[in-house]
N, C-alpha and C. Protein backbone atom coordinates (compact mmCIF):
# COMPACT_ATOMS: atom_id res chain seq x y z
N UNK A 1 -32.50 -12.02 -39.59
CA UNK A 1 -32.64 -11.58 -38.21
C UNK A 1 -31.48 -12.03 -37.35
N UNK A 2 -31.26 -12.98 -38.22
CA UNK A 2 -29.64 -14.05 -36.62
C UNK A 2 -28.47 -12.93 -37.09
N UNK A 3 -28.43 -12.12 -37.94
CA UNK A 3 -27.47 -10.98 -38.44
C UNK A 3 -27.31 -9.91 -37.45
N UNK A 4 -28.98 -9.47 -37.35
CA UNK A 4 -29.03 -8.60 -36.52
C UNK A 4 -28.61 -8.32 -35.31
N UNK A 5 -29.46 -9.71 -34.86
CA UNK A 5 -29.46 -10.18 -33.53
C UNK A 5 -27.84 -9.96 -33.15
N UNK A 6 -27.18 -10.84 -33.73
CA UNK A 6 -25.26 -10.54 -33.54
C UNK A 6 -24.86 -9.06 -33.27
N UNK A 7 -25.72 -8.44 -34.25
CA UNK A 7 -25.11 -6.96 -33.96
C UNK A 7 -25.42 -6.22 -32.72
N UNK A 8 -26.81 -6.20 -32.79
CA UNK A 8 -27.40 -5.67 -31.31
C UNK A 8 -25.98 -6.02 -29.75
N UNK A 9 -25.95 -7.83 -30.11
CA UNK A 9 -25.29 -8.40 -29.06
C UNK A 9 -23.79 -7.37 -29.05
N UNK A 10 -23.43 -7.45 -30.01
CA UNK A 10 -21.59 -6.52 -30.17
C UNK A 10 -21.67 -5.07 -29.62
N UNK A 11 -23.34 -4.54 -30.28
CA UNK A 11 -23.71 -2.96 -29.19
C UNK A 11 -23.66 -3.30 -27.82
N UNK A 12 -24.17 -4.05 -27.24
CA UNK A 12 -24.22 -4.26 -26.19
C UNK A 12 -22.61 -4.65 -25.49
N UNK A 13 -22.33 -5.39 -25.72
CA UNK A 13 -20.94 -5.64 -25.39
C UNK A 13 -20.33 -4.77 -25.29
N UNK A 14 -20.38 -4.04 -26.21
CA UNK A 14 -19.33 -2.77 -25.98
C UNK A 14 -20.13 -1.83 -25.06
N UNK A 15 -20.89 -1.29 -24.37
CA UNK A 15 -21.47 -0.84 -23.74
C UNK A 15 -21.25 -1.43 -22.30
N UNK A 16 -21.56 -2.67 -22.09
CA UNK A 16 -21.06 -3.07 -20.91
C UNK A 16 -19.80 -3.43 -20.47
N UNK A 17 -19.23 -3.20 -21.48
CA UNK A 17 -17.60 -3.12 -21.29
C UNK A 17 -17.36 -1.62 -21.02
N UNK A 18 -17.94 -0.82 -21.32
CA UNK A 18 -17.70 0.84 -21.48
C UNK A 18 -17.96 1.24 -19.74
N UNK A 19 -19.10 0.34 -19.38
CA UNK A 19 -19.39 0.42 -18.11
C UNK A 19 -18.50 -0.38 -17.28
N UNK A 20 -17.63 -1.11 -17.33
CA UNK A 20 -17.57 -1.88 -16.31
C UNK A 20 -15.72 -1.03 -16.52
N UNK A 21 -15.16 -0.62 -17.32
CA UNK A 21 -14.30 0.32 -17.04
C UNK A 21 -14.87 1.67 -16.10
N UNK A 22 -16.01 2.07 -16.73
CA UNK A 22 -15.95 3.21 -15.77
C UNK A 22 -16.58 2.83 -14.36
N UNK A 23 -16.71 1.63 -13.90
CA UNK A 23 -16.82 1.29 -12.53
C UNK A 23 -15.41 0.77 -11.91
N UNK A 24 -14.66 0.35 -12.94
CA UNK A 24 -13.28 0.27 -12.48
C UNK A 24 -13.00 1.42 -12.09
N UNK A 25 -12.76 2.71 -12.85
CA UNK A 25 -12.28 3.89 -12.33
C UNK A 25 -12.60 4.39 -11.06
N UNK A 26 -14.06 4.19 -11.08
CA UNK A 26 -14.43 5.05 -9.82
C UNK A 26 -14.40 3.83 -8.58
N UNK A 27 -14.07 2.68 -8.79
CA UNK A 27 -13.47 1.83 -7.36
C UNK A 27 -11.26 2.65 -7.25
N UNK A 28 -11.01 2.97 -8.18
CA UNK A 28 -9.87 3.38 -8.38
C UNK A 28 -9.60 4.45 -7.49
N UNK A 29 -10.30 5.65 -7.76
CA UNK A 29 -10.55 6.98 -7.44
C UNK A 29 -10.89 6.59 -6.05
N UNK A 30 -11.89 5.85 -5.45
CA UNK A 30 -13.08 5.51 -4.17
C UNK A 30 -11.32 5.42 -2.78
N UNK A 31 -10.99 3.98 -3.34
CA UNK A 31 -9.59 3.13 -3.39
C UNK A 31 -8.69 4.65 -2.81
N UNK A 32 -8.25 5.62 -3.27
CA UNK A 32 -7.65 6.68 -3.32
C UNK A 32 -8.03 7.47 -2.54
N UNK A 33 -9.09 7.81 -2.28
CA UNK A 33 -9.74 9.00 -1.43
C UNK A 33 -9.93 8.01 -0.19
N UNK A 34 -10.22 6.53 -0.02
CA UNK A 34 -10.05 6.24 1.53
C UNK A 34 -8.82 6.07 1.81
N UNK A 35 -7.43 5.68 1.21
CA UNK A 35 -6.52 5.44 1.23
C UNK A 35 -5.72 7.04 2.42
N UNK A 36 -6.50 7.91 1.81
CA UNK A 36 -5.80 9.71 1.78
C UNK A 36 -6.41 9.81 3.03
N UNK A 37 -7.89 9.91 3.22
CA UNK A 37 -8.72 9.72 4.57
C UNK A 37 -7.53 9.37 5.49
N UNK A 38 -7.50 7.75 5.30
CA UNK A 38 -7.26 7.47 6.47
C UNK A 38 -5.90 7.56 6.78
N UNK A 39 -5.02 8.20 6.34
CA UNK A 39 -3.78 9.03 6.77
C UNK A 39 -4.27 9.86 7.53
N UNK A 40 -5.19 11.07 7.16
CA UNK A 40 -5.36 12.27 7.88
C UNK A 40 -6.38 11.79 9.18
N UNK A 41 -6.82 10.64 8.99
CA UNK A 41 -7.57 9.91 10.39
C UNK A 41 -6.59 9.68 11.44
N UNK A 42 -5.54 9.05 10.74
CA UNK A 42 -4.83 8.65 11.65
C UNK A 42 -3.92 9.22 12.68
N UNK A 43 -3.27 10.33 11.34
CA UNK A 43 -2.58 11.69 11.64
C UNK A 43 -3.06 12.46 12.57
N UNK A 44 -4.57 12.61 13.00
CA UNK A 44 -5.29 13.25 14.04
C UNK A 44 -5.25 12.63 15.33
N UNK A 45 -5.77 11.07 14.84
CA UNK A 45 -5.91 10.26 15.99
C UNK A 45 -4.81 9.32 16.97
N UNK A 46 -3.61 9.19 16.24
CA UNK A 46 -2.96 9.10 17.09
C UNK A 46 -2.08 9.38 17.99
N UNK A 47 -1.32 8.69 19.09
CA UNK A 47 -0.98 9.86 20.28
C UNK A 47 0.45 10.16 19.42
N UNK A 48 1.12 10.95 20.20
CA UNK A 48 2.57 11.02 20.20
C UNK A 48 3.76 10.18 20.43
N UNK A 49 3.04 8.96 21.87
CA UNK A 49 3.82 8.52 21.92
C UNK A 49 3.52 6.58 21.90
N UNK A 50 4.37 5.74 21.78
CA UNK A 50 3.87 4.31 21.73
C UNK A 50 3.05 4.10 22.30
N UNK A 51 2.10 2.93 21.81
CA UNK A 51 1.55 2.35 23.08
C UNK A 51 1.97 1.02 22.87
N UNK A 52 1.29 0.09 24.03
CA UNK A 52 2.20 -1.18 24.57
C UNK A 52 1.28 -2.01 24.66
N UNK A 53 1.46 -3.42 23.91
CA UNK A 53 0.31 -4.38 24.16
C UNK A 53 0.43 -4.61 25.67
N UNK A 54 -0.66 -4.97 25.88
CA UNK A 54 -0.55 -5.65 27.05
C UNK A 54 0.30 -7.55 27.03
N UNK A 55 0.27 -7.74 28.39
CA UNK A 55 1.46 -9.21 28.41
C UNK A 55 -0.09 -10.21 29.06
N UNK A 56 0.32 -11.20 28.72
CA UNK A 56 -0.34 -12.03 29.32
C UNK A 56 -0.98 -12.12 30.72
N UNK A 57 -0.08 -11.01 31.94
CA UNK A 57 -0.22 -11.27 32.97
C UNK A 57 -1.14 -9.81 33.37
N UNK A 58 -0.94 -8.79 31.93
CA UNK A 58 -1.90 -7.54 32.63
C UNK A 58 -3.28 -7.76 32.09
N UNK A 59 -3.39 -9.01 30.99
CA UNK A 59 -4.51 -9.41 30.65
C UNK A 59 -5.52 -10.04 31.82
N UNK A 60 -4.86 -10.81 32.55
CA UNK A 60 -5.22 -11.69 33.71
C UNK A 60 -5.69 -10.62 34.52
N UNK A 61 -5.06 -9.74 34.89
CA UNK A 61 -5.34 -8.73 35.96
C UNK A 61 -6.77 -8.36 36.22
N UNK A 62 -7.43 -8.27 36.76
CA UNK A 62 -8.54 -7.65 37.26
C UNK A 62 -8.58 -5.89 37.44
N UNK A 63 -9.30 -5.11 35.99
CA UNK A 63 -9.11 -3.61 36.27
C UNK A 63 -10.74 -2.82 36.29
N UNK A 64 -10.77 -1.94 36.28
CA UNK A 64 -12.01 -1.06 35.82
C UNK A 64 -12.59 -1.10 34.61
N UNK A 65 -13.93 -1.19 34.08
CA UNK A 65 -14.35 -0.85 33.43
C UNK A 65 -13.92 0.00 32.56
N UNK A 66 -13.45 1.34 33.02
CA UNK A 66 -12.89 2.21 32.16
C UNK A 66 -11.64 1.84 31.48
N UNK A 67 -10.70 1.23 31.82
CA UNK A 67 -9.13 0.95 31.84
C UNK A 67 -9.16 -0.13 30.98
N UNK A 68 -10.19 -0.92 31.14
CA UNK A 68 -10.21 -2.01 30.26
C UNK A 68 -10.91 -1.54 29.05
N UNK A 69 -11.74 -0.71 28.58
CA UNK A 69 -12.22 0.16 27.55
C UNK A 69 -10.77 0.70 26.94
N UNK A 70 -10.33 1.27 27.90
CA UNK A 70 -9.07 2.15 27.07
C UNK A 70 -8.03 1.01 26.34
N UNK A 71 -7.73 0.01 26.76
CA UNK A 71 -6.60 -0.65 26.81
C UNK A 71 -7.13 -1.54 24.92
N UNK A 72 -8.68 -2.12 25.46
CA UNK A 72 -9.13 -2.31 24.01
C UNK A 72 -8.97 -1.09 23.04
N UNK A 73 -9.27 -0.02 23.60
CA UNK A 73 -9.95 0.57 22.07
C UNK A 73 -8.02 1.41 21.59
N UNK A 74 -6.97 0.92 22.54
CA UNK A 74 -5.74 1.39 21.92
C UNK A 74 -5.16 0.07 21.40
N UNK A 75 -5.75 -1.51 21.65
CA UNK A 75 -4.83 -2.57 20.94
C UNK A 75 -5.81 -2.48 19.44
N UNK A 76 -7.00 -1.86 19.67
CA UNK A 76 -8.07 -1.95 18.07
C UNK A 76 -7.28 -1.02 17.39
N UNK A 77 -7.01 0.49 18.11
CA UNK A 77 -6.37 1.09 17.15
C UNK A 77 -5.05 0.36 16.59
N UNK A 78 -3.73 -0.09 17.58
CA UNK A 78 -3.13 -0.38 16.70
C UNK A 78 -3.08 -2.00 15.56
N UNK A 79 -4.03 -2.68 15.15
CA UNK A 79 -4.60 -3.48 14.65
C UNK A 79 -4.84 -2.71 13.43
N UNK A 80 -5.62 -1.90 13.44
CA UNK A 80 -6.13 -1.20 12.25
C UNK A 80 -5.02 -0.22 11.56
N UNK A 81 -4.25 0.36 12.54
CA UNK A 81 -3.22 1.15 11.95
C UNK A 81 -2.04 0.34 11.43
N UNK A 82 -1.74 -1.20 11.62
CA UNK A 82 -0.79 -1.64 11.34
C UNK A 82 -1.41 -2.66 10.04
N UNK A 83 -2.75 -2.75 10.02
CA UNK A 83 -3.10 -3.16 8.90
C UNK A 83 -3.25 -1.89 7.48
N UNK A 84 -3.42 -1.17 8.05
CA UNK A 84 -3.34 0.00 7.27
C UNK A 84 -2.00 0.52 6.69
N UNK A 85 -0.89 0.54 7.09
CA UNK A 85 0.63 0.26 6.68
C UNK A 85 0.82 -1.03 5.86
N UNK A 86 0.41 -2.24 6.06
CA UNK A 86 0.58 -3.44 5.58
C UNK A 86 -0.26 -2.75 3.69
N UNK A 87 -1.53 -1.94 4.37
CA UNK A 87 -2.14 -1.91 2.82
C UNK A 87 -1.31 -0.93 2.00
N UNK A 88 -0.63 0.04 2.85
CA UNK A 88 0.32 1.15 2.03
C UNK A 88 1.67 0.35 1.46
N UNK A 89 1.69 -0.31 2.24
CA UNK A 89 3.70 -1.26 1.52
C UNK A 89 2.93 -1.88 0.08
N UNK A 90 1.67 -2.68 0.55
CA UNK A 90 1.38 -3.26 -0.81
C UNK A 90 1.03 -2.26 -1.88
N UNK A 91 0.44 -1.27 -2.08
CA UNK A 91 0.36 0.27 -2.78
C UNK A 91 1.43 0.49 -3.11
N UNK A 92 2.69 0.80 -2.41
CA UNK A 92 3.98 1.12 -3.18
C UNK A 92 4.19 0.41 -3.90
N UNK A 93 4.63 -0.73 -3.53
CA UNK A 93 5.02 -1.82 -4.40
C UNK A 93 4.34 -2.17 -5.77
N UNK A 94 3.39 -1.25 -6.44
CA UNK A 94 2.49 -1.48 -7.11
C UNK A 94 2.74 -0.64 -8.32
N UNK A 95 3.98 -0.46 -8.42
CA UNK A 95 4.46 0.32 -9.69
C UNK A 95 3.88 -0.02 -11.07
N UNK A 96 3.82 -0.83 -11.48
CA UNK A 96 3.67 -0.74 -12.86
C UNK A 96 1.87 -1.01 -13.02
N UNK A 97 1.61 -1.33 -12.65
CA UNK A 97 -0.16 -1.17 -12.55
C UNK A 97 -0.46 0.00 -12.34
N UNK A 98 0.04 0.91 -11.51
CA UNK A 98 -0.77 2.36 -11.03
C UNK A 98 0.09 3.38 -10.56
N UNK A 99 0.95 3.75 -11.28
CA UNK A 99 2.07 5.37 -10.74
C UNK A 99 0.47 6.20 -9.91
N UNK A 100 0.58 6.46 -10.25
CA UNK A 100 -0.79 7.36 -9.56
C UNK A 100 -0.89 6.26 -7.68
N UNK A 101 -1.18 5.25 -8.11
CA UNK A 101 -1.94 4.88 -5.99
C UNK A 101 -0.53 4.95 -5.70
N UNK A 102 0.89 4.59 -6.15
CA UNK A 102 2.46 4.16 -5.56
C UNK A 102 2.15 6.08 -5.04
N UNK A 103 2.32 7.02 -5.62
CA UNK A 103 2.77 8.28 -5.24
C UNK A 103 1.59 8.51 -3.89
N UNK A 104 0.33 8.66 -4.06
CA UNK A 104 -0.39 8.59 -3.25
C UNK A 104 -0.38 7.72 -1.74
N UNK A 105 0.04 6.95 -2.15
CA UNK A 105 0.51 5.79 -1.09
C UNK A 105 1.79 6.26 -0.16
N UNK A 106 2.71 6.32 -1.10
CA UNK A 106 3.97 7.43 -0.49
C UNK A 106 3.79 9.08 -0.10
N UNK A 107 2.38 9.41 -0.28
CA UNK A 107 2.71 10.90 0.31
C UNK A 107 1.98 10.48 1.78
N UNK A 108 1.31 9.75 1.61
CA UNK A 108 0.43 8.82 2.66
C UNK A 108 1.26 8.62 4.04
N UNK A 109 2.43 8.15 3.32
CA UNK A 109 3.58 7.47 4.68
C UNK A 109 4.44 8.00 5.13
N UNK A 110 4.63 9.23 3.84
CA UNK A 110 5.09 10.64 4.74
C UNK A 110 4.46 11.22 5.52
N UNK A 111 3.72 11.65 5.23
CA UNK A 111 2.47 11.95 5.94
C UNK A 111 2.29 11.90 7.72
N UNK A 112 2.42 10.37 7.57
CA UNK A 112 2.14 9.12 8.73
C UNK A 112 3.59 9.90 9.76
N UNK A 113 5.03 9.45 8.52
CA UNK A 113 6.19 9.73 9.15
C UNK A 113 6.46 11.42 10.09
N UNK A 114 5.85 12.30 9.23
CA UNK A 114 6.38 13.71 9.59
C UNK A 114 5.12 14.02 10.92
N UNK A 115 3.75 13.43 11.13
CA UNK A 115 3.25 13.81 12.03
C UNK A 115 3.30 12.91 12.92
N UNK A 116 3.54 11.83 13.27
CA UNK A 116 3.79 10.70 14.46
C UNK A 116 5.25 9.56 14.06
N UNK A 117 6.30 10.47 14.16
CA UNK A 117 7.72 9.74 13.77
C UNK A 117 7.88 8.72 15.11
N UNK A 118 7.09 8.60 16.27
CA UNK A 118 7.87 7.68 17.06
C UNK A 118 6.43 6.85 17.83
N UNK A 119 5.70 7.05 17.23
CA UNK A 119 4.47 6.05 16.75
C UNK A 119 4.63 4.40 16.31
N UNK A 120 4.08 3.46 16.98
CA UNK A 120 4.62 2.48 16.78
C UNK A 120 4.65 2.28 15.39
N UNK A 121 5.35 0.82 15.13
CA UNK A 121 5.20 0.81 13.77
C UNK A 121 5.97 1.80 13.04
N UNK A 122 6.48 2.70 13.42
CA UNK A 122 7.41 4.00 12.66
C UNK A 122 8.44 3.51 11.97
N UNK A 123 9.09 2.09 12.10
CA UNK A 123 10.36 1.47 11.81
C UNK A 123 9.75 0.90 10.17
N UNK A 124 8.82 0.33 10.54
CA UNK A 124 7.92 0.15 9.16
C UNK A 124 7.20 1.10 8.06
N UNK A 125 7.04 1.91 8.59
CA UNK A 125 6.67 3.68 7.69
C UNK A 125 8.14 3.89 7.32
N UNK A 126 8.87 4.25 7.93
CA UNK A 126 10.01 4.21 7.66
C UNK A 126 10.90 3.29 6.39
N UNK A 127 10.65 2.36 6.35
CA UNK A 127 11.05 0.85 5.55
C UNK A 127 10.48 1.32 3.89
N UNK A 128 9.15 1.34 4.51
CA UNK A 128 8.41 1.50 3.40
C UNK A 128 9.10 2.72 2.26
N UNK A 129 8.84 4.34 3.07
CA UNK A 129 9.65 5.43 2.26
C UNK A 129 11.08 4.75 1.86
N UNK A 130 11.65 4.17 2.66
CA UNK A 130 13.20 4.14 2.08
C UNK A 130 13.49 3.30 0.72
N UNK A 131 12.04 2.33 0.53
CA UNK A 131 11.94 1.17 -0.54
C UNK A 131 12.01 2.32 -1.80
N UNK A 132 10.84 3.07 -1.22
CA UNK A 132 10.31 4.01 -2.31
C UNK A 132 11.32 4.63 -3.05
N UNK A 133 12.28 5.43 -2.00
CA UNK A 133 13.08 5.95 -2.47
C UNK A 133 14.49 5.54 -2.98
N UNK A 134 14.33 4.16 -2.69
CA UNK A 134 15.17 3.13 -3.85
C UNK A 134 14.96 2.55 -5.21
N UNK A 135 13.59 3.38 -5.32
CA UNK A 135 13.47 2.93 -7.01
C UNK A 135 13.32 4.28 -7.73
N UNK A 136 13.39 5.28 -6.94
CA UNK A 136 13.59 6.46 -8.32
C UNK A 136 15.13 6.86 -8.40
């Protein structure tokens, strides 16, 4: 029976190894399709032209309700959009693990580049393609 028992265990093993690749894939694939999203999120959502943190002294200021809504929900956007570049540089750079997310990643920042070229952060979209296009 301790024969058996071994064998059963090696079916199994290989089975949950069979699974835990194909949960790799589909975090892979998942990984890819939010990656693509949130280009075309961004590509929609942001303006044309910079926006400007505020300084210490327009923080102090006393404004409206509304103005102070706006002023947050454009330093959240660029927070999220500049963390979102930070996740595309690390994606390129990711050549030999995954040709597949590096190209995806780079159509990503074209993407970014050809619909908001003077968008903050553009110097860094920018950086990024030119890396890219120093290794083919």
């Amino acid at each position: 029976t301790t024969s058996q028992d071994d064998d059963d265990d090696d079916q199994g093993g290989g089975a949950a190894a069979s699974e835990e690749d194909h949960g790799r894939r589909i975090d892979r694939e998942t990984r890819k399709v939010a990656l693509a999203s949130q280009a075309a999120v961004f590509a929609d959502i942001l303006p044309s032209y910079r926006l400007r943190a505020r300084t210490t002294a327009e923080r102090e200021q006393r404004v409206s309700k509304e103005v102070l809504a706006l002023k947050r929900h454009e330093e959240a956007l660029l927070t999220a959009y500049q963390a979102y570049l930070r996740l595309l540089g690390r994606a390129v750079r990711a050549k030999p693990r995954s040709p597949d997310l590096v190209a995806l990643a780079t159509r990503c920042l074209g993407l970014l580049w050809v619909e908001r070229p003077r968008f903050n952060f553009c110097d860094q979209v920018l950086r990024s393609l030119a890396a890219r296009l120093d290794d083919r």
